[in-house]
PDB file of N, CA and C in Angstrom:
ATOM      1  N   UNK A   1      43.349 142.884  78.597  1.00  0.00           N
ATOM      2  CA  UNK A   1      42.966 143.019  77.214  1.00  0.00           C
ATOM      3  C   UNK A   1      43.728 144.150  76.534  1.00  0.00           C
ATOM      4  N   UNK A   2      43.991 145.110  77.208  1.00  0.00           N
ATOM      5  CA  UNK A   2      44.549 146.006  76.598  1.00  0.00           C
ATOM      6  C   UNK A   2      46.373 145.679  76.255  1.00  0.00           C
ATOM      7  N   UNK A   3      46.588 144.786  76.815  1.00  0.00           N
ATOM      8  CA  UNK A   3      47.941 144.292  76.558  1.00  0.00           C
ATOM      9  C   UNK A   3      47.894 143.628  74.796  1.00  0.00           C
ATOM     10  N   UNK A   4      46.875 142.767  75.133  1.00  0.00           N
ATOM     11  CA  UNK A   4      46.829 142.166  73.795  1.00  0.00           C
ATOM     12  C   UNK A   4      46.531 143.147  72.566  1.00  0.00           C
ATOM     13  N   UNK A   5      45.802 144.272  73.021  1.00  0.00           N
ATOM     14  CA  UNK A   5      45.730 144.882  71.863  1.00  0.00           C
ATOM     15  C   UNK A   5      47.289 145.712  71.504  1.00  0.00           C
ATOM     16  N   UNK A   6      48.228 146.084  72.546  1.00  0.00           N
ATOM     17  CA  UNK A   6      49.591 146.591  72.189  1.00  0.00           C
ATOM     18  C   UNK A   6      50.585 145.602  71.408  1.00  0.00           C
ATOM     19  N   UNK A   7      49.968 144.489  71.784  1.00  0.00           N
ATOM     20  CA  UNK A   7      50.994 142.990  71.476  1.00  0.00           C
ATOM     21  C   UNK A   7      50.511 143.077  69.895  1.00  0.00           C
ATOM     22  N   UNK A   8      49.218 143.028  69.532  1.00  0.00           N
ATOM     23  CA  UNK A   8      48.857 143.310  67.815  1.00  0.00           C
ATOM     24  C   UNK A   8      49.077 144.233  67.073  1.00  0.00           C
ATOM     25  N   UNK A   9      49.188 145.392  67.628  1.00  0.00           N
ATOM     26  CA  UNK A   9      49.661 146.690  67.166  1.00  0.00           C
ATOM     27  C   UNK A   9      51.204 146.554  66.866  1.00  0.00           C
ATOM     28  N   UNK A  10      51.716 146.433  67.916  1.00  0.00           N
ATOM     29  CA  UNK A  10      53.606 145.880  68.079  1.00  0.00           C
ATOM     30  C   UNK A  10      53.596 144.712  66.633  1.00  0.00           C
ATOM     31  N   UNK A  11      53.278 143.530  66.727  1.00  0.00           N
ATOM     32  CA  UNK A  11      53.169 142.758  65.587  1.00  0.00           C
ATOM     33  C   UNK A  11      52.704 143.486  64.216  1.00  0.00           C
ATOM     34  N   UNK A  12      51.707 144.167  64.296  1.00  0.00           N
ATOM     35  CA  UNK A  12      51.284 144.260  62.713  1.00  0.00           C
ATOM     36  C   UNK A  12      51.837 145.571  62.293  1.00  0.00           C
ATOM     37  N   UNK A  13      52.146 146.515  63.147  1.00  0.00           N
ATOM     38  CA  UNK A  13      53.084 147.599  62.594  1.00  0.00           C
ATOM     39  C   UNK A  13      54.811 147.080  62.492  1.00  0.00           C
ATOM     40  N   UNK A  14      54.933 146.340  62.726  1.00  0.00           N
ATOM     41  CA  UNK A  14      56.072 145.592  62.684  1.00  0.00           C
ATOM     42  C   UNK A  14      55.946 144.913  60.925  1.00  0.00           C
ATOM     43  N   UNK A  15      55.116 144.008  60.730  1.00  0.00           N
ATOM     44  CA  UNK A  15      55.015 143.141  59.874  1.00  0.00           C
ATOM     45  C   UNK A  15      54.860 144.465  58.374  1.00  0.00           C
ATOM     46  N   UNK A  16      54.252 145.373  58.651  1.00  0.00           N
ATOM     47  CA  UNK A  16      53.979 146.311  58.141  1.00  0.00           C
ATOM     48  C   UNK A  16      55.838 147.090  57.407  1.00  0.00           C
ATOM     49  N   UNK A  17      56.201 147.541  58.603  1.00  0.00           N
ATOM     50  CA  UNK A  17      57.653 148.080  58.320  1.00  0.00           C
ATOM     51  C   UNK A  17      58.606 146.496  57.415  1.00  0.00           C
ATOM     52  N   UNK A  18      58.072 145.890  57.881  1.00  0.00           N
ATOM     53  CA  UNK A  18      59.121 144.726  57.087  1.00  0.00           C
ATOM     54  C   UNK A  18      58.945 144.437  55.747  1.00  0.00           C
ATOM     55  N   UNK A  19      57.701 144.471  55.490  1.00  0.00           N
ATOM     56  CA  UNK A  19      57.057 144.395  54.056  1.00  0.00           C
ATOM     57  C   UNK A  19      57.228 145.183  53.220  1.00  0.00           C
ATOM     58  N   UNK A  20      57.776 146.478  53.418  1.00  0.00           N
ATOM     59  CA  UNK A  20      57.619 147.581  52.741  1.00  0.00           C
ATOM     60  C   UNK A  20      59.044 148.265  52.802  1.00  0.00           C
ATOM     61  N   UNK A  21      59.629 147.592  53.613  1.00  0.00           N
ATOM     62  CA  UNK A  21      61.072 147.961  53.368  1.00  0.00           C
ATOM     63  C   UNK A  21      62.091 147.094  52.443  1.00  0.00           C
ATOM     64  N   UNK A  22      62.672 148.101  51.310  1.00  0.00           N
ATOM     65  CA  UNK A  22      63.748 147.535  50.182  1.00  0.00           C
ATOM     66  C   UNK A  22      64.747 146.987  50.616  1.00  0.00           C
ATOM     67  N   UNK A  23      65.136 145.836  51.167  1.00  0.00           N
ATOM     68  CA  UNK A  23      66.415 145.068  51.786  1.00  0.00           C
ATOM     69  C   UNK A  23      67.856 144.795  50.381  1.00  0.00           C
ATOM     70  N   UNK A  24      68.487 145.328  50.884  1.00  0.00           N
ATOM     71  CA  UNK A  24      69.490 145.163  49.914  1.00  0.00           C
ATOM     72  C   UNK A  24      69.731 143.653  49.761  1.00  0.00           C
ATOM     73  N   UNK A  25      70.195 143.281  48.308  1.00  0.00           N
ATOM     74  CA  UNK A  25      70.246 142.184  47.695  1.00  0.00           C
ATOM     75  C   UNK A  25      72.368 141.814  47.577  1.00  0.00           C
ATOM     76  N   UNK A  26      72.259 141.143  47.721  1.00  0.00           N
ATOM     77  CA  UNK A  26      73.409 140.218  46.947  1.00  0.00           C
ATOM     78  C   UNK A  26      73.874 140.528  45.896  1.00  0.00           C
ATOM     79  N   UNK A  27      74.961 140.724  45.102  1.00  0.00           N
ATOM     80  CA  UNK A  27      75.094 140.667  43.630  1.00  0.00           C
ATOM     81  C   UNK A  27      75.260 139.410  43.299  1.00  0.00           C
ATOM     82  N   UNK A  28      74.608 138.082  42.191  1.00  0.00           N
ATOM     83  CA  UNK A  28      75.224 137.217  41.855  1.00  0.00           C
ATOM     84  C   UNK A  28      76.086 136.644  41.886  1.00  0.00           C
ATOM     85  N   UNK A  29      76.426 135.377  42.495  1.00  0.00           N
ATOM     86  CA  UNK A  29      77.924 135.313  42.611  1.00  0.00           C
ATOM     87  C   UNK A  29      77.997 133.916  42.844  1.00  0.00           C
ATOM     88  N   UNK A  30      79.434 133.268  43.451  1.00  0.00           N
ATOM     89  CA  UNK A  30      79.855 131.996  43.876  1.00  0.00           C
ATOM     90  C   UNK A  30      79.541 131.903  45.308  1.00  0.00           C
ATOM     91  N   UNK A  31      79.197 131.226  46.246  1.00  0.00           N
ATOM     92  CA  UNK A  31      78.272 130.889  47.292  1.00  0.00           C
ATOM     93  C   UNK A  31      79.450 131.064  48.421  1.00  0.00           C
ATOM     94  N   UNK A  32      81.064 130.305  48.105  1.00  0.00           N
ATOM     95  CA  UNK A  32      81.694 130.589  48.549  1.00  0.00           C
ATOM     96  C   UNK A  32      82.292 131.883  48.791  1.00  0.00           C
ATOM     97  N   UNK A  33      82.171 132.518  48.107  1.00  0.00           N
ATOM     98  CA  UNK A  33      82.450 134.231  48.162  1.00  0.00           C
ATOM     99  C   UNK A  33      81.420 134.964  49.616  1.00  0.00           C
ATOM    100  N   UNK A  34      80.790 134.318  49.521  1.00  0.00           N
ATOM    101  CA  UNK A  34      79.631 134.957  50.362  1.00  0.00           C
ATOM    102  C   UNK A  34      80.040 134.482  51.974  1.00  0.00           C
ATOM    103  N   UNK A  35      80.315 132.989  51.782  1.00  0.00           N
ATOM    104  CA  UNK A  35      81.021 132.707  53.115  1.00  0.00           C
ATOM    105  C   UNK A  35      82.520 133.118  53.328  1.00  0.00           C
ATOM    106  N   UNK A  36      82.776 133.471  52.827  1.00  0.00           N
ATOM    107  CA  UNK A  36      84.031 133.797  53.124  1.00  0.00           C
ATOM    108  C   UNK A  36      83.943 135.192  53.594  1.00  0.00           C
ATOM    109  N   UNK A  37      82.707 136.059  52.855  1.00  0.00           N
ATOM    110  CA  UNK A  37      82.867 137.297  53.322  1.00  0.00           C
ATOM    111  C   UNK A  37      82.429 137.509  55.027  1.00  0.00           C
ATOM    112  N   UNK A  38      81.371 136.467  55.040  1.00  0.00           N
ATOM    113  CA  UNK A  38      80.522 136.493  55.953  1.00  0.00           C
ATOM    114  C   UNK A  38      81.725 136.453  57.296  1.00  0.00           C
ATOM    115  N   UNK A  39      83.027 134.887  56.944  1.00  0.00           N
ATOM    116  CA  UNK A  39      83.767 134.578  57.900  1.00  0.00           C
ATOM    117  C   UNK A  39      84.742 136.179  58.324  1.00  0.00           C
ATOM    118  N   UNK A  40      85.393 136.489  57.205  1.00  0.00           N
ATOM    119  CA  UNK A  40      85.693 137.782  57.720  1.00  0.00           C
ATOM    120  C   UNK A  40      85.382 138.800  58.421  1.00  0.00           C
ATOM    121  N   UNK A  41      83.986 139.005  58.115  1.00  0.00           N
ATOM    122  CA  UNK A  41      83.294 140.415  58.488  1.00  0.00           C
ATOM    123  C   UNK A  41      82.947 140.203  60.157  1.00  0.00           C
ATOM    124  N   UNK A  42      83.021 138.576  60.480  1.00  0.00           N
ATOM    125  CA  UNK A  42      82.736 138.035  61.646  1.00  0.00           C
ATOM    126  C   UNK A  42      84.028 138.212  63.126  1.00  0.00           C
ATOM    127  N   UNK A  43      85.400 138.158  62.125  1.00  0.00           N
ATOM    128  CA  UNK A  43      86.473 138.361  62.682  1.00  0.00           C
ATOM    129  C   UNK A  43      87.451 139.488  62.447  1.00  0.00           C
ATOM    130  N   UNK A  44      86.999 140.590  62.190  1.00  0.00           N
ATOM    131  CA  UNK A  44      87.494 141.488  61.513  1.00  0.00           C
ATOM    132  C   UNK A  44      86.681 142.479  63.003  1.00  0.00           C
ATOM    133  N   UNK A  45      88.033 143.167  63.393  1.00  0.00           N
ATOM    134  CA  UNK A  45      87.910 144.063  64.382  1.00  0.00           C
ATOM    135  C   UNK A  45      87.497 145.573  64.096  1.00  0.00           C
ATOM    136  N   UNK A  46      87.147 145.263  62.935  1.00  0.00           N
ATOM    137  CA  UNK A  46      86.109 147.015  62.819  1.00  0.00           C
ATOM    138  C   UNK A  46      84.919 146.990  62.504  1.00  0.00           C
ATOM    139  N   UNK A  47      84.495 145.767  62.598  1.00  0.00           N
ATOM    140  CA  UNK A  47      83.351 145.534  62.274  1.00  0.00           C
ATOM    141  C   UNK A  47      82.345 144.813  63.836  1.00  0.00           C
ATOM    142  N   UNK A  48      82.429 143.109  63.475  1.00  0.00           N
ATOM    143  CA  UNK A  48      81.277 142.355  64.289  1.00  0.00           C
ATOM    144  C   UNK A  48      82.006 141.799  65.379  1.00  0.00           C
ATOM    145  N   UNK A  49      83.219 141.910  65.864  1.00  0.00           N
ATOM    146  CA  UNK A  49      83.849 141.334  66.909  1.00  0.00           C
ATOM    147  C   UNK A  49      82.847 141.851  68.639  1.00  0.00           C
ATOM    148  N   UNK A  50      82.378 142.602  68.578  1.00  0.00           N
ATOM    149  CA  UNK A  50      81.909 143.014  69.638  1.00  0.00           C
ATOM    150  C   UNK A  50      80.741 141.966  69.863  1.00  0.00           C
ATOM    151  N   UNK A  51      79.572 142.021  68.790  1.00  0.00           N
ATOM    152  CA  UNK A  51      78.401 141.755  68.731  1.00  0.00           C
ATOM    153  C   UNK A  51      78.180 139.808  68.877  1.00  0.00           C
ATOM    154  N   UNK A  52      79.773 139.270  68.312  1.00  0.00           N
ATOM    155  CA  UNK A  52      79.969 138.579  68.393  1.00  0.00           C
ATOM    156  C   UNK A  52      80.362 137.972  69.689  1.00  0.00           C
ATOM    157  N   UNK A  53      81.112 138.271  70.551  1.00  0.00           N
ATOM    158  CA  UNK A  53      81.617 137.880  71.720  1.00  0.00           C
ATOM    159  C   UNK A  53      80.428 138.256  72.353  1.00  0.00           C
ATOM    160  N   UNK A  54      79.216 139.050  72.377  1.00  0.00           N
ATOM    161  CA  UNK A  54      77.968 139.032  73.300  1.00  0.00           C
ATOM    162  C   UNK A  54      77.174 138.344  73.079  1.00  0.00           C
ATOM    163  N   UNK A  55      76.961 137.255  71.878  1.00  0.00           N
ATOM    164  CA  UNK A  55      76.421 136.267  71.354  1.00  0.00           C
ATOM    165  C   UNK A  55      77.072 134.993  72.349  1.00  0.00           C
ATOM    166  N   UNK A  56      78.404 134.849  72.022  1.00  0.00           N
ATOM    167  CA  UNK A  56      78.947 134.036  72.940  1.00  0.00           C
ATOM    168  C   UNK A  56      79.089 133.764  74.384  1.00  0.00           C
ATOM    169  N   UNK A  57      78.873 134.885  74.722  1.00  0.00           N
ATOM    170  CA  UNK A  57      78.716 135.159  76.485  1.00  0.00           C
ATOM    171  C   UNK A  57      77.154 134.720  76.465  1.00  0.00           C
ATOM    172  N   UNK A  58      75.950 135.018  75.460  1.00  0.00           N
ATOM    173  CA  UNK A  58      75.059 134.532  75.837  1.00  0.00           C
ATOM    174  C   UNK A  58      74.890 132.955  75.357  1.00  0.00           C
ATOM    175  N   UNK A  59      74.894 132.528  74.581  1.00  0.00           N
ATOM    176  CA  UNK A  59      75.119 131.183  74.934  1.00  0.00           C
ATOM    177  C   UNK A  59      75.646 130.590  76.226  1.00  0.00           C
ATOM    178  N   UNK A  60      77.128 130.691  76.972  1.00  0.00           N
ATOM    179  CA  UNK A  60      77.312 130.364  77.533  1.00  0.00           C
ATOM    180  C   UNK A  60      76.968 130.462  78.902  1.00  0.00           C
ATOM    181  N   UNK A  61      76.134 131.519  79.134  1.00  0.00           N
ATOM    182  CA  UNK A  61      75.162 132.060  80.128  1.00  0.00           C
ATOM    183  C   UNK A  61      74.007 131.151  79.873  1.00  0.00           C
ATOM    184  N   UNK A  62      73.610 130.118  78.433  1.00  0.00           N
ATOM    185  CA  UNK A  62      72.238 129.978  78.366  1.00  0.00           C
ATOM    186  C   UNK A  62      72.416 128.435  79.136  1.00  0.00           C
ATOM    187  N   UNK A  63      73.686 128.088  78.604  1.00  0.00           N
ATOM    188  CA  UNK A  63      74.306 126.815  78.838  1.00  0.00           C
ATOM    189  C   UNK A  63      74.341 126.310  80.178  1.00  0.00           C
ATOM    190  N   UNK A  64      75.384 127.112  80.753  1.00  0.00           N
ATOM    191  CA  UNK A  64      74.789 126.961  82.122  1.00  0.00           C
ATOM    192  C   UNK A  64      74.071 127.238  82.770  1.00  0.00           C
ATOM    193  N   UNK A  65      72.657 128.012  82.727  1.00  0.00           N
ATOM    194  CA  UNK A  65      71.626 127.952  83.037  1.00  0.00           C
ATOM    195  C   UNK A  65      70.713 126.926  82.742  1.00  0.00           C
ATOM    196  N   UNK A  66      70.941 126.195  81.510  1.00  0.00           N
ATOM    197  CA  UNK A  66      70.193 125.282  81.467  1.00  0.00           C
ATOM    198  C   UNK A  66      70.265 123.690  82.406  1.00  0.00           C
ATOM    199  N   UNK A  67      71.672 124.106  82.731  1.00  0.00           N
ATOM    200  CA  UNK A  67      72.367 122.833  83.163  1.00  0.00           C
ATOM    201  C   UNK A  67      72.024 122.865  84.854  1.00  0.00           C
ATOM    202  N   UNK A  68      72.537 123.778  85.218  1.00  0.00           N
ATOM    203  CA  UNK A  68      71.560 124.326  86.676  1.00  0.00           C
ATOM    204  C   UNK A  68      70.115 124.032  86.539  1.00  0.00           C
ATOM    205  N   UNK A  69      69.493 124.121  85.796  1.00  0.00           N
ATOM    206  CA  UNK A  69      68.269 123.866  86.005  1.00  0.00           C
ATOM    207  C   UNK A  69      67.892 122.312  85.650  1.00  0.00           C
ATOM    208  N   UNK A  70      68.754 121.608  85.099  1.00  0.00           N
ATOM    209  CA  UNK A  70      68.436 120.508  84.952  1.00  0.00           C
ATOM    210  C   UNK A  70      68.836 119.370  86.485  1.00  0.00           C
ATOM    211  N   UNK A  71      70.403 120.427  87.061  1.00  0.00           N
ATOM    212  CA  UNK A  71      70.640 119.436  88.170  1.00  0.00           C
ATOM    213  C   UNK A  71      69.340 118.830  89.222  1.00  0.00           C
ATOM    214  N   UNK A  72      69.664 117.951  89.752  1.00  0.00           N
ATOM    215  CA  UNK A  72      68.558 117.936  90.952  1.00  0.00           C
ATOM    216  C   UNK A  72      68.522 118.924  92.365  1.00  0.00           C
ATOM    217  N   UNK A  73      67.763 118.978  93.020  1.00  0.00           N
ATOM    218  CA  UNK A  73      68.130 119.968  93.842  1.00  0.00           C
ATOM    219  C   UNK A  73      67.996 119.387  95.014  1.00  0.00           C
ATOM    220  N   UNK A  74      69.327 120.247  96.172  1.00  0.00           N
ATOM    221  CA  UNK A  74      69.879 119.489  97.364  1.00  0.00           C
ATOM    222  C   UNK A  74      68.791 119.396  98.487  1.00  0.00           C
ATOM    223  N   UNK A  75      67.491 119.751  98.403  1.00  0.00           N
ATOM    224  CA  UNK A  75      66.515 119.928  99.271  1.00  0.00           C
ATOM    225  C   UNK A  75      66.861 118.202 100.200  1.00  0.00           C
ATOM    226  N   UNK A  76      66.557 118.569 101.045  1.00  0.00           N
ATOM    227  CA  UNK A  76      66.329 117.121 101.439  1.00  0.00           C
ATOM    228  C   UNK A  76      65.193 117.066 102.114  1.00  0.00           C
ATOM    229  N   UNK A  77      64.348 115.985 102.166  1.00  0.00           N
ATOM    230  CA  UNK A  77      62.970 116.026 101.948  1.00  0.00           C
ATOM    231  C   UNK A  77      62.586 114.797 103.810  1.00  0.00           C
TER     232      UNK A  77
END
C-alpha cells in the first residue's frame, strides 16, 4: 500500500508541475517551416544527433526482442 501511495504522489505532483508550467509557444507560421525546422534540428550535429541515434538503438533493441520472443522455442518436449 505504501507503494501506491508514492505512485499517486509521483502522478499528482507531476500533473501538478505540468499544469502550471508556461511551455513556450510557436510563433504563427507556415506548417512547413516547422517541419523543416524540426528535420534539421534532428540532423544537425550540435544539437539532437545523439538523442537521436539512442532512440534508434532502442527501437532496434525493441525489434529484436520482440522477434525473439515471438520465435518458438527449441525445447523439445
Amino acid at each position: 500500500m505504501v507503494w501506491c501511495d508514492f505512485i499517486r504522489l509521483f502522478f499528482a505532483s507531476t500533473s501538478v508541475l505540468i499544469w502550471i508550467t508556461e511551455w513556450p509557444t510557436l510563433p504563427e507560421g507556415d506548417v512547413g517551416d516547422t517541419v523543416l525546422i524540426l528535420g534539421k534540428s534532428l540532423v544537425d550535429p550540435s544539437k539532437y544527433v545523439v538523442p537521436f541515434e539512442i532512440a534508434s538503438v532502442l527501437l532496434i533493441v525493441a525489434l529484436i526482442g520482440s522477434i525473439a520472443v515471438a520465435l518458438p522455442s527449441k525445447e523439445s518436449e
